[in-house]
N, C-alpha and C. Protein backbone atom coordinates (compact mmCIF):
# COMPACT_ATOMS: atom_id res chain seq x y z
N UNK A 1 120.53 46.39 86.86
CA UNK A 1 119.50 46.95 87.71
C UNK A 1 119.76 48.45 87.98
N UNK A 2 120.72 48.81 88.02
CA UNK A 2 121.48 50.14 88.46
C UNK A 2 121.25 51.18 87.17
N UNK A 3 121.27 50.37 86.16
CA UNK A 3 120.99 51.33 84.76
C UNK A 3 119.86 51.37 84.67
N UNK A 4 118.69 50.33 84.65
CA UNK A 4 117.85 50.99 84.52
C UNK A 4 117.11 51.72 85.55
N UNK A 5 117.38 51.96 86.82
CA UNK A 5 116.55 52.99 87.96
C UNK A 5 117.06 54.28 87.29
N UNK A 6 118.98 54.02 87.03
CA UNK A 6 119.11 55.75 86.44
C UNK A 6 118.13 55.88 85.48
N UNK A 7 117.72 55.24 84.33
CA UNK A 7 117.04 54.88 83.11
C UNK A 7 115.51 55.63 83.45
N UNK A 8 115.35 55.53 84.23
CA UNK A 8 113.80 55.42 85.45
C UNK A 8 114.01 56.56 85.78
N UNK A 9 114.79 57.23 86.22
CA UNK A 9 114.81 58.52 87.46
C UNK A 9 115.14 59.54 85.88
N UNK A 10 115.74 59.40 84.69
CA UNK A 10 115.73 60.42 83.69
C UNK A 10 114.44 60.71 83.06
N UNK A 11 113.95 59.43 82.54
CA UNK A 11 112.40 59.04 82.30
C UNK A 11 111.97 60.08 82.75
N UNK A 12 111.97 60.22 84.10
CA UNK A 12 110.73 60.95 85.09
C UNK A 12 110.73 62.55 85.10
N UNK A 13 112.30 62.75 85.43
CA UNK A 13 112.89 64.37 84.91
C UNK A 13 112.30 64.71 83.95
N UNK A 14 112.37 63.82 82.92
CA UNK A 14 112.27 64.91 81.40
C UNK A 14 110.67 64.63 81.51
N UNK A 15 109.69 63.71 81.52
CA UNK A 15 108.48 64.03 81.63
C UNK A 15 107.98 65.02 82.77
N UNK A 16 108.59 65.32 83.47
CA UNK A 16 108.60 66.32 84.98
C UNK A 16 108.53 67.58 84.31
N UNK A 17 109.82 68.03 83.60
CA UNK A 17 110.22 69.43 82.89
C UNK A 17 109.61 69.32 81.74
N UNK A 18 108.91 68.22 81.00
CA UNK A 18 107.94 68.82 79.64
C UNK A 18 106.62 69.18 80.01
N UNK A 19 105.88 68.54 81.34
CA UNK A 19 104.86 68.41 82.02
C UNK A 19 104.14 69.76 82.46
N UNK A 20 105.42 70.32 82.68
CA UNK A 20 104.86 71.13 83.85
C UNK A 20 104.68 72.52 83.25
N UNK A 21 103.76 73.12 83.64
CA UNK A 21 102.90 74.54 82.94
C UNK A 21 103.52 75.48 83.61
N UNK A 22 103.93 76.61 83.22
CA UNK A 22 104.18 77.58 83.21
C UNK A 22 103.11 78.44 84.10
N UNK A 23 103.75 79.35 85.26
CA UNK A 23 103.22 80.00 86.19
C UNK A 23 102.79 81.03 85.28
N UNK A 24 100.72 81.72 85.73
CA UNK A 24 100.28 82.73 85.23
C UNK A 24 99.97 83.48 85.90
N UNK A 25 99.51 84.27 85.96
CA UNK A 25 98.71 85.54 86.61
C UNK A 25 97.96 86.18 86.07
N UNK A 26 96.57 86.40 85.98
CA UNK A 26 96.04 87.20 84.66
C UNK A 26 95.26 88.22 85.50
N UNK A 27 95.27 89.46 85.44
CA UNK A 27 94.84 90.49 85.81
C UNK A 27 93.08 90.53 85.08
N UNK A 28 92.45 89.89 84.55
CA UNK A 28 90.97 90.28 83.92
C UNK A 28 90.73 88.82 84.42
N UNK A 29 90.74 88.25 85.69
CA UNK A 29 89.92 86.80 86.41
C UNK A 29 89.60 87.16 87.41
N UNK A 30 88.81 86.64 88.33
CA UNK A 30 88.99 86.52 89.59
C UNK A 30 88.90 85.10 90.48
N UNK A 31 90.76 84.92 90.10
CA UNK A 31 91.35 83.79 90.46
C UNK A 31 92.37 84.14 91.11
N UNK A 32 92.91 83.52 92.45
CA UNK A 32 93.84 83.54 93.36
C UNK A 32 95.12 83.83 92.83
N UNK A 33 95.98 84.87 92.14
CA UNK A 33 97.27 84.65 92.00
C UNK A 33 98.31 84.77 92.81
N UNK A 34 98.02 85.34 94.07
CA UNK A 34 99.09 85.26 95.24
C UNK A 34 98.16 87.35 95.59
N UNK A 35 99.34 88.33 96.06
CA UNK A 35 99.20 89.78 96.92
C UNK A 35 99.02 90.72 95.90
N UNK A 36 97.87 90.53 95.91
CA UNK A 36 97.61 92.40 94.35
C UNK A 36 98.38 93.55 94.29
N UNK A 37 99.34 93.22 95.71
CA UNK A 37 99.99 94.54 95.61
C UNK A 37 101.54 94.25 95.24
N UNK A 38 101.72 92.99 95.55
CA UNK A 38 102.76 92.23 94.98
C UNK A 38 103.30 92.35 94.18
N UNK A 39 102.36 91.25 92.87
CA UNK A 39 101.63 91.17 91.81
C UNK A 39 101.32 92.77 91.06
N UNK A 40 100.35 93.04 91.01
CA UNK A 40 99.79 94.00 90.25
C UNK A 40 100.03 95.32 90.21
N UNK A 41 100.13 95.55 91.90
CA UNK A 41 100.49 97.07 92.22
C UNK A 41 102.28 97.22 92.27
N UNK A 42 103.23 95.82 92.35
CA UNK A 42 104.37 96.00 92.26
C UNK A 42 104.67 96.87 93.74
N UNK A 43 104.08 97.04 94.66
CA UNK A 43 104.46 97.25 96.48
C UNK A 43 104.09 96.08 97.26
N UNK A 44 104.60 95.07 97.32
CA UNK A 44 104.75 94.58 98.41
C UNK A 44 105.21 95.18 99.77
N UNK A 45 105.32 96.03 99.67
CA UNK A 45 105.67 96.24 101.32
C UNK A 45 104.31 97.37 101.87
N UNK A 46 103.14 97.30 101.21
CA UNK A 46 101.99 97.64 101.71
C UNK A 46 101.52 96.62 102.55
N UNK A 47 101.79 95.50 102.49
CA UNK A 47 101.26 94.49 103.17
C UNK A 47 102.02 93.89 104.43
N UNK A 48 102.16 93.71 105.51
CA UNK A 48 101.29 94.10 105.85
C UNK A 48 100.71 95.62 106.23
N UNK A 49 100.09 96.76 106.96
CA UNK A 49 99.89 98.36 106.55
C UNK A 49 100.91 98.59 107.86
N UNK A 50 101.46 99.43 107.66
CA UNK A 50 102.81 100.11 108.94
C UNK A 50 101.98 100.48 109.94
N UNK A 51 100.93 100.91 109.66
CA UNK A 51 100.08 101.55 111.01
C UNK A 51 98.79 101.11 110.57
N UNK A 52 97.89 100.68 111.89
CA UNK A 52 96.53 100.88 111.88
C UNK A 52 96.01 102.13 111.86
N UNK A 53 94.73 102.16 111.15
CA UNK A 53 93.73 103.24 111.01
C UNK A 53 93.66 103.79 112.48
N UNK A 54 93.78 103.16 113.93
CA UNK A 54 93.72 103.84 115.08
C UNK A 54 94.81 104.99 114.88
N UNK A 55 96.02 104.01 115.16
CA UNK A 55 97.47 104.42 115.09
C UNK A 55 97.37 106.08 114.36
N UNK A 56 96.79 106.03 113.09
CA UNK A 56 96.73 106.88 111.99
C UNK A 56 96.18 108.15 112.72
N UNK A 57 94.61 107.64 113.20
CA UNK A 57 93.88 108.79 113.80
C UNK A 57 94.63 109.47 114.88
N UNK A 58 94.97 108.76 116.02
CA UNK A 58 95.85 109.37 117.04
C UNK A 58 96.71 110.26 116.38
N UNK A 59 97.49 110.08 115.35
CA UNK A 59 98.66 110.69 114.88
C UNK A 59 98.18 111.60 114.23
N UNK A 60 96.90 112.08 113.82
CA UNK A 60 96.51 112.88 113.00
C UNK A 60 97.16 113.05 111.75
N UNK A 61 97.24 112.28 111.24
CA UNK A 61 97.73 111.56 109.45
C UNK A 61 96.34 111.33 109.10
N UNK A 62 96.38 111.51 107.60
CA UNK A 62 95.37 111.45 106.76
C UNK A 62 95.48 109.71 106.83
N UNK A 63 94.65 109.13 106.71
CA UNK A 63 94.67 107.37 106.14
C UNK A 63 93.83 107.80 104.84
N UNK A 64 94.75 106.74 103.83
CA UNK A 64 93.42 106.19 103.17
C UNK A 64 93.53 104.42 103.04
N UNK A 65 91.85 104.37 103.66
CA UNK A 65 91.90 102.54 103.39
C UNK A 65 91.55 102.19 102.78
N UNK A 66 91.99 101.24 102.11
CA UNK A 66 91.04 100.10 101.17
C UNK A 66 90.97 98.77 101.41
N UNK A 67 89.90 98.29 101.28
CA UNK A 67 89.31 97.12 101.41
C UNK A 67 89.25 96.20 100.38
N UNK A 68 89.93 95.10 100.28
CA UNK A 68 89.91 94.53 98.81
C UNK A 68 90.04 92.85 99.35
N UNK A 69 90.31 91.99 98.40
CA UNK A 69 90.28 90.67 98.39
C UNK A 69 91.24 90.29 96.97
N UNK A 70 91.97 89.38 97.50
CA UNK A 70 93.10 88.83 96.47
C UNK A 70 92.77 88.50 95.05
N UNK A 71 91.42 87.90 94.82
CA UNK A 71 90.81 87.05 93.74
C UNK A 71 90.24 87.80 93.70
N UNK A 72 89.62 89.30 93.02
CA UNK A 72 88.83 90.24 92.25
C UNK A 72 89.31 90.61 91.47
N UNK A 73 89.03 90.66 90.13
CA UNK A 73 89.93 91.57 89.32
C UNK A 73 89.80 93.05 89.32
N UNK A 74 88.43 93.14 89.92
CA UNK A 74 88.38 94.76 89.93
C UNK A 74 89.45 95.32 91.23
N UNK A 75 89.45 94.21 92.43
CA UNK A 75 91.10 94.49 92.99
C UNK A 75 92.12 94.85 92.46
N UNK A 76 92.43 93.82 91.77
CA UNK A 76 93.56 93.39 90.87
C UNK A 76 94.12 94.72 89.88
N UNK A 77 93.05 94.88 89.86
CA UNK A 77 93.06 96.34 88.68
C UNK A 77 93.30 97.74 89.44
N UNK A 78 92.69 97.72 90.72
CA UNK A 78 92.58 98.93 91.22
C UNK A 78 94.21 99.17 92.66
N UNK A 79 94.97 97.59 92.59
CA UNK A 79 96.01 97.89 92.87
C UNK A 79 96.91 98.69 92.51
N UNK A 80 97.51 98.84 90.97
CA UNK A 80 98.22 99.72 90.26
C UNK A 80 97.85 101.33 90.96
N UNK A 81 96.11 101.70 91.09
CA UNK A 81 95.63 102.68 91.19
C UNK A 81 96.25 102.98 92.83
N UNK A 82 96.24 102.29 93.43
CA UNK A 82 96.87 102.81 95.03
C UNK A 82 98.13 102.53 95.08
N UNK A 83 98.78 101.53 94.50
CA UNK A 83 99.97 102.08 94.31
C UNK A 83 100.72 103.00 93.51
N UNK A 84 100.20 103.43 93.00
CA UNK A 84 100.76 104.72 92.04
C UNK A 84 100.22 106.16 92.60
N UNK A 85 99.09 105.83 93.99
CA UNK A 85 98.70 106.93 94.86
C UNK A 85 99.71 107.16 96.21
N UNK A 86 100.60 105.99 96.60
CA UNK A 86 101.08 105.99 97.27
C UNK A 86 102.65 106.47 97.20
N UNK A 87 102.80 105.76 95.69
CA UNK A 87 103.95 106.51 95.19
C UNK A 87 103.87 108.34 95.63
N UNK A 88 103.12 108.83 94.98
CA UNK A 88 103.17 110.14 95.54
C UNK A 88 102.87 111.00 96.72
N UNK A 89 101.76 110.30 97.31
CA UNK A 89 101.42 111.17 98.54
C UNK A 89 101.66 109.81 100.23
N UNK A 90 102.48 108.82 99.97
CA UNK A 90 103.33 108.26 100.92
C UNK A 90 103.56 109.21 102.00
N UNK A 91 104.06 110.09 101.69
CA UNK A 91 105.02 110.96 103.13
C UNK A 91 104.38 111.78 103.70
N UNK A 92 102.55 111.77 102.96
CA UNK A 92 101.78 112.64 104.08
C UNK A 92 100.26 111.93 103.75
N UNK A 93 100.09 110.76 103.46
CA UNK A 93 99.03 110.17 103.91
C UNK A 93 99.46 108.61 104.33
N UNK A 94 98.67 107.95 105.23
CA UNK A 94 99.41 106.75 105.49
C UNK A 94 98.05 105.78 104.79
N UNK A 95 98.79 104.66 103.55
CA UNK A 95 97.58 103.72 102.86
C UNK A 95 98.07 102.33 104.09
N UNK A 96 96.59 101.96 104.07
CA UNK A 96 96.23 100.74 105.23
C UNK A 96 95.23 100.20 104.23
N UNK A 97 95.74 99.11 103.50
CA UNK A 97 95.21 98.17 102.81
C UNK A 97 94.81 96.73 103.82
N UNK A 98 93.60 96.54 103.31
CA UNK A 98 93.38 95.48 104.87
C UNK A 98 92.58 94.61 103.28
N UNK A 99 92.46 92.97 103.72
CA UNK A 99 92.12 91.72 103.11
C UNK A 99 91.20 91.85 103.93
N UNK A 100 89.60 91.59 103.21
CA UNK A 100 88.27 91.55 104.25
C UNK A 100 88.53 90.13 104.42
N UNK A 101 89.27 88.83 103.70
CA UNK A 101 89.40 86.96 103.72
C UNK A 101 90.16 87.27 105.34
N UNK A 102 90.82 88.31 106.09
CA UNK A 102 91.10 87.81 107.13
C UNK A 102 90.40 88.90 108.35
N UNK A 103 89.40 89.44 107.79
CA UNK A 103 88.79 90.21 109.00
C UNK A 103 87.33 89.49 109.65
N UNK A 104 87.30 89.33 110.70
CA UNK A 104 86.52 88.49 111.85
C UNK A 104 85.73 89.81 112.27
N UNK A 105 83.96 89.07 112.76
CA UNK A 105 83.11 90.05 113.40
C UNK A 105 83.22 90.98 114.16
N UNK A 106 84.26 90.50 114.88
CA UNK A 106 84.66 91.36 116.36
C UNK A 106 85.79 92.26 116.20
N UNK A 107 86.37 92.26 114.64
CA UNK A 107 87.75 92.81 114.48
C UNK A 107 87.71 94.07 114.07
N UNK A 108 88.23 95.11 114.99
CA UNK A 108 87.69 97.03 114.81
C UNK A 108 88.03 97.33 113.37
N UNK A 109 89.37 96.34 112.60
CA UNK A 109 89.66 97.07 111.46
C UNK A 109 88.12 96.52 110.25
N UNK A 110 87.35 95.67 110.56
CA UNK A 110 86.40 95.94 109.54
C UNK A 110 84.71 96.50 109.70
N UNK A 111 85.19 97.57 110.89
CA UNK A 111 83.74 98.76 111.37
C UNK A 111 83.45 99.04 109.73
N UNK A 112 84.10 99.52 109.07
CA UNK A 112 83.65 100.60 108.07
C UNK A 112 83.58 99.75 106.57
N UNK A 113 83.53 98.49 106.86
CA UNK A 113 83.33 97.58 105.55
C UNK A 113 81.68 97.63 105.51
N UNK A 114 81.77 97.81 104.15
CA UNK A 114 80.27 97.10 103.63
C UNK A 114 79.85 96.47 103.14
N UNK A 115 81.00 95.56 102.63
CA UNK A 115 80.56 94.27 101.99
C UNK A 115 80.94 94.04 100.56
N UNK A 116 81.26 95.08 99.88
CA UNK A 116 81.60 95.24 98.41
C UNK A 116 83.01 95.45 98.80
N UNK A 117 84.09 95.52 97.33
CA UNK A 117 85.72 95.68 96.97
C UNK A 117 85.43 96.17 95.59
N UNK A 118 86.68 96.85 95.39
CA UNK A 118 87.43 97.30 96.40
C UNK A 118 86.56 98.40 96.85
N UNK A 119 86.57 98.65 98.46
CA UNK A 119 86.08 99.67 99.07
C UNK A 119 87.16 100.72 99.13
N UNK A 120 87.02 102.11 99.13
CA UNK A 120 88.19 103.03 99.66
C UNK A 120 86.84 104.32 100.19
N UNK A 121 88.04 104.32 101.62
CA UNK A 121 87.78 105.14 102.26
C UNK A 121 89.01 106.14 102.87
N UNK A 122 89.07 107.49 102.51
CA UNK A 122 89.97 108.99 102.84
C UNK A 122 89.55 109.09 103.96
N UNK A 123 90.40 109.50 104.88
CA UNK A 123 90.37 109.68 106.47
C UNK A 123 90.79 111.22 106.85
N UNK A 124 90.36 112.15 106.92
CA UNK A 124 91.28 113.72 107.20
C UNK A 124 91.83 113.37 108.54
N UNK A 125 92.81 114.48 108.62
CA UNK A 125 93.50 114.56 109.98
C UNK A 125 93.04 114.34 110.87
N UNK A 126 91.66 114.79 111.33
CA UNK A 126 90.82 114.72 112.48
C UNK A 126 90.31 113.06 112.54
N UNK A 127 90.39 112.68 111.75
CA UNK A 127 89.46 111.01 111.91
C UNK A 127 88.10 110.89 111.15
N UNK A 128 87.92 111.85 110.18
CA UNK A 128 86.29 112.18 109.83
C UNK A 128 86.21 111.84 108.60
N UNK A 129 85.63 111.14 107.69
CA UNK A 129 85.43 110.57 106.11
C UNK A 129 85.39 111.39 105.71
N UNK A 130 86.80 111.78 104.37
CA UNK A 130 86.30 112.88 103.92
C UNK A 130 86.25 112.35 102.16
N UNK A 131 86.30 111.11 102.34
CA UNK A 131 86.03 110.58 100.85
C UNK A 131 85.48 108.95 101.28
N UNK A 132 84.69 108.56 99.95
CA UNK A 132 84.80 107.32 100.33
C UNK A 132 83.21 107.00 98.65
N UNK A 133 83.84 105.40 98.35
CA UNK A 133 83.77 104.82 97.23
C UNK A 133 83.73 103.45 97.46
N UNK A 134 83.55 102.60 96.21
CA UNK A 134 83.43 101.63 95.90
C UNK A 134 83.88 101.03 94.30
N UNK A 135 84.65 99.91 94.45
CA UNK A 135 84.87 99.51 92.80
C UNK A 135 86.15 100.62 92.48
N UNK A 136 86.87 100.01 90.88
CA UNK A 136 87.63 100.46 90.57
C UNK A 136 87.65 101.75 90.27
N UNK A 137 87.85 102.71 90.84
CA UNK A 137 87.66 104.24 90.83
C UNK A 137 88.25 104.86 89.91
N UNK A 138 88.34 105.94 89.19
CA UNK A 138 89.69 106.69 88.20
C UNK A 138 90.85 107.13 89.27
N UNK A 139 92.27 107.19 89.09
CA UNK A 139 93.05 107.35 89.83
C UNK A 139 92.75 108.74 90.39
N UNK A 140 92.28 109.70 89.36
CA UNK A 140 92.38 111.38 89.30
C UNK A 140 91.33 111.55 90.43
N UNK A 141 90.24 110.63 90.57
CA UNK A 141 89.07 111.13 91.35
C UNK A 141 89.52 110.80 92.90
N UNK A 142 89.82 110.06 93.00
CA UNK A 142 91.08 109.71 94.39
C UNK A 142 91.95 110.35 94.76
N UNK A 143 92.95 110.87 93.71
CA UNK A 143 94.02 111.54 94.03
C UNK A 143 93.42 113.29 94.13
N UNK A 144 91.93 113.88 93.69
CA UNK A 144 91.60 114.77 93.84
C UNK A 144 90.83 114.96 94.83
N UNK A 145 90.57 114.09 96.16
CA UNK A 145 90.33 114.05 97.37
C UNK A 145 91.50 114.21 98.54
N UNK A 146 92.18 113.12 97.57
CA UNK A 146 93.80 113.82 99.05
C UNK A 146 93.73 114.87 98.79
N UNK A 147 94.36 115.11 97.29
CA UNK A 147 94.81 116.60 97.23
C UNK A 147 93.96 117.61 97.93
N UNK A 148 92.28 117.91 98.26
CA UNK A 148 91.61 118.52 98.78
C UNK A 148 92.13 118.77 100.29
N UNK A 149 92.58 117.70 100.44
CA UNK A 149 93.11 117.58 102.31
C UNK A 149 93.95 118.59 102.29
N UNK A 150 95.11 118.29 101.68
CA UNK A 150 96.12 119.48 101.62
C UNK A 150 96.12 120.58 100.76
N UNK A 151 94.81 121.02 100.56
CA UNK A 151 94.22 122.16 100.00
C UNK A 151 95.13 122.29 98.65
N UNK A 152 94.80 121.47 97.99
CA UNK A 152 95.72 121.81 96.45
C UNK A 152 94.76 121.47 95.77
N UNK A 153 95.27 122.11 94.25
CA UNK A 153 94.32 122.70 93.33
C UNK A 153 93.90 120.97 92.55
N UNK A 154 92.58 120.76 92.39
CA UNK A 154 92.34 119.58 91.67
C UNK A 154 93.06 119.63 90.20
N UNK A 155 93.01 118.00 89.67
CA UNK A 155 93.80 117.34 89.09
C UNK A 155 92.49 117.51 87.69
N UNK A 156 92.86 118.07 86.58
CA UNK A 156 91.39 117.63 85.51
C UNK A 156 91.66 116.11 85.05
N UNK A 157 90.15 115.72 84.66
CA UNK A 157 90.06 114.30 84.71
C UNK A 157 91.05 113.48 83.42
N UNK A 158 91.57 112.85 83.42
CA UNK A 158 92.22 112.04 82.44
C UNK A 158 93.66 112.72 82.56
N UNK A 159 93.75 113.43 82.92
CA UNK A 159 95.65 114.23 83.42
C UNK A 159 96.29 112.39 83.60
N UNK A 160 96.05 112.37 84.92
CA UNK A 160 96.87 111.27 85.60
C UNK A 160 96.25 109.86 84.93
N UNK A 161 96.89 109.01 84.77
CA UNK A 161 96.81 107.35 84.72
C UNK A 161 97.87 106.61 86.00
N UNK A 162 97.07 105.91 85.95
CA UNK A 162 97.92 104.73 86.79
C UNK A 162 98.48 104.08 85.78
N UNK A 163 100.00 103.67 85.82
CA UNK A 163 100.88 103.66 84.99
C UNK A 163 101.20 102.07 85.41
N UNK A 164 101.08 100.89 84.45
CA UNK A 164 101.31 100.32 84.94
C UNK A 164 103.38 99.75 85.14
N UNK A 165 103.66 98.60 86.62
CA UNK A 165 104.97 98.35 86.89
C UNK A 165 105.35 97.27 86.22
N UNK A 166 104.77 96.44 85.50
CA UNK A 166 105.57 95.10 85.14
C UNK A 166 104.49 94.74 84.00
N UNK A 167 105.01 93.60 83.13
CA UNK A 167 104.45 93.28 82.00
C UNK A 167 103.09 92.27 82.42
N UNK A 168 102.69 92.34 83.43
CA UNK A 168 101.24 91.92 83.92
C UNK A 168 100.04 93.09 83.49
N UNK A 169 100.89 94.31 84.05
CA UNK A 169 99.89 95.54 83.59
C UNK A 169 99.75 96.08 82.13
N UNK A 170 101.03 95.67 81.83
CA UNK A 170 101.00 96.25 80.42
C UNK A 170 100.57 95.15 79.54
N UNK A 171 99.93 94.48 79.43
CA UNK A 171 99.33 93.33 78.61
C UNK A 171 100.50 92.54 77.90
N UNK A 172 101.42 92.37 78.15
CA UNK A 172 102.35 91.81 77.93
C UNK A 172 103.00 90.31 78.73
N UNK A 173 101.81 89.85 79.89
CA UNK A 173 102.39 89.21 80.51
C UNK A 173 102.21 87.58 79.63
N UNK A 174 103.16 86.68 79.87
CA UNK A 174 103.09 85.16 79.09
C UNK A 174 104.22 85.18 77.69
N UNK A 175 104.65 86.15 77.86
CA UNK A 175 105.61 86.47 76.61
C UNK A 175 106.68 87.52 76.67
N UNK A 176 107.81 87.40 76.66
CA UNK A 176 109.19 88.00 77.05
C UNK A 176 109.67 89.64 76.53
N UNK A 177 108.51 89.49 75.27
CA UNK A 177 108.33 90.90 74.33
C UNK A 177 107.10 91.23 74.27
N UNK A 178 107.74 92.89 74.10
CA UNK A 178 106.00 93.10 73.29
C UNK A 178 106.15 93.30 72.28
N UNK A 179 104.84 93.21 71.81
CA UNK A 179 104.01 93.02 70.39
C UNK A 179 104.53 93.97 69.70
N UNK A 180 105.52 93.59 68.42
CA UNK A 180 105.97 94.13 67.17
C UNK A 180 104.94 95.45 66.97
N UNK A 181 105.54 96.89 67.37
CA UNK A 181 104.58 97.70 66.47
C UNK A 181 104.16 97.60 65.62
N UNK A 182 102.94 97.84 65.07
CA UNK A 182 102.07 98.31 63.53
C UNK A 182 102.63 99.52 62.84
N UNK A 183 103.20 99.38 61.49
CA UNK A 183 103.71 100.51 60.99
C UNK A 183 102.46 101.14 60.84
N UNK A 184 103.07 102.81 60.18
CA UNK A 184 102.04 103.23 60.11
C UNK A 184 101.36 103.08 59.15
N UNK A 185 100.52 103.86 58.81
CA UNK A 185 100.29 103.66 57.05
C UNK A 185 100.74 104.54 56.44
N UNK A 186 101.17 104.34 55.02
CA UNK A 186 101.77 104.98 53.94
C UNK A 186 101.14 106.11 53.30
N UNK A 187 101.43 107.43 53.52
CA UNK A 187 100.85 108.65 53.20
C UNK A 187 100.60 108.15 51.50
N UNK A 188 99.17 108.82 51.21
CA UNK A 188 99.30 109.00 49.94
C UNK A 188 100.19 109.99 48.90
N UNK A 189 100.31 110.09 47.89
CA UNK A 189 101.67 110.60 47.43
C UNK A 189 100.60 111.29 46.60
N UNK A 190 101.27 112.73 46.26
CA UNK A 190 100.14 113.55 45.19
C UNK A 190 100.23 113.37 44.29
């Protein structure tokens, strides 16, 4: 009796560990994979935002917010884009990423939602919109609105990319390598 429960309990292991599927994440769905900024943008520690947009205004710090939802891919996509904005201008604008899945009627942080993601909205020192969009934006056209704040010279378009952090962004995710380069082709010989 004793041999076969062990008999029984191995049975179950190995159909357990052949069974079971492999965790995905696919950046082109809009399916739940867990924190876009996690995940995609590779900052988790945007979440939750260090300061509210009040907090921000009082302090006369630039904010920029965005409005997004976990399951969009145009989120999903436009994470990389604020985190790779934050990478650089962190220490003089403060990003307040807010989830509209947990903002309520009465809740001040979603005055300036309109209903679409990702939303972004630039805040100048004073508290006054001095940018503001919808959908996955180019990084350059974003990052050439801060820069306006702190009076620096715009960025020409296609300069900057959002670069992606992990093999989710780089189309590499589900597989440990990437894809064998393509040689080139063979010059013709005179």
């Amino acid at each position: 009796m004793l041999l076969l429960r062990i008999f029984l309990v191995f049975l179950l292991v190995v159909y357990m560990s052949l069974s079971a599927a492999p965790a995905s994440a696919l950046l082109n769905d809009d399916r739940y994979d867990g924190n876009i900024f996690a995940l995609y943008g590779s900052n988790g520690g945007m979440i939750p935002p260090r300061v509210t947009l009040k907090q921000a205004k009082e302090q006369g710090i630039p904010a920029l917010l965005v409005y997004y939802i976990d399951d969009s891919s145009d989120c999903k996509k436009y994470a990389a884009t604020v985190a790779n904005l934050q990478v650089r201008y962190g220490l003089g604008v403060y990003f307040i990423p807010y989830s509209v899945d947990s903002l309520s009627p009465e809740d001040e942080r979603g005055q300036y939602y309109t209903g679409q993601v990702p939303q972004t909205l630039l805040f100048d020192p004073e508290g006054n919109i001095a940018y503001q969009s919808v959908g996955n934006r180019p990084i350059t056209e974003v990052e050439n609105a801060i820069r306006a704040l702190f009076k620096l010279d715009p960025v020409p378009p296609g300069v900057i990319k959002a670069k992606p952090f992990n093999e989710i962004q780089t189309g590499f995710a589900g597989s440990r390598f990437p894809a064998a380069p393509t040689p080139a082709p063979a010059e013709a010989e005179p």
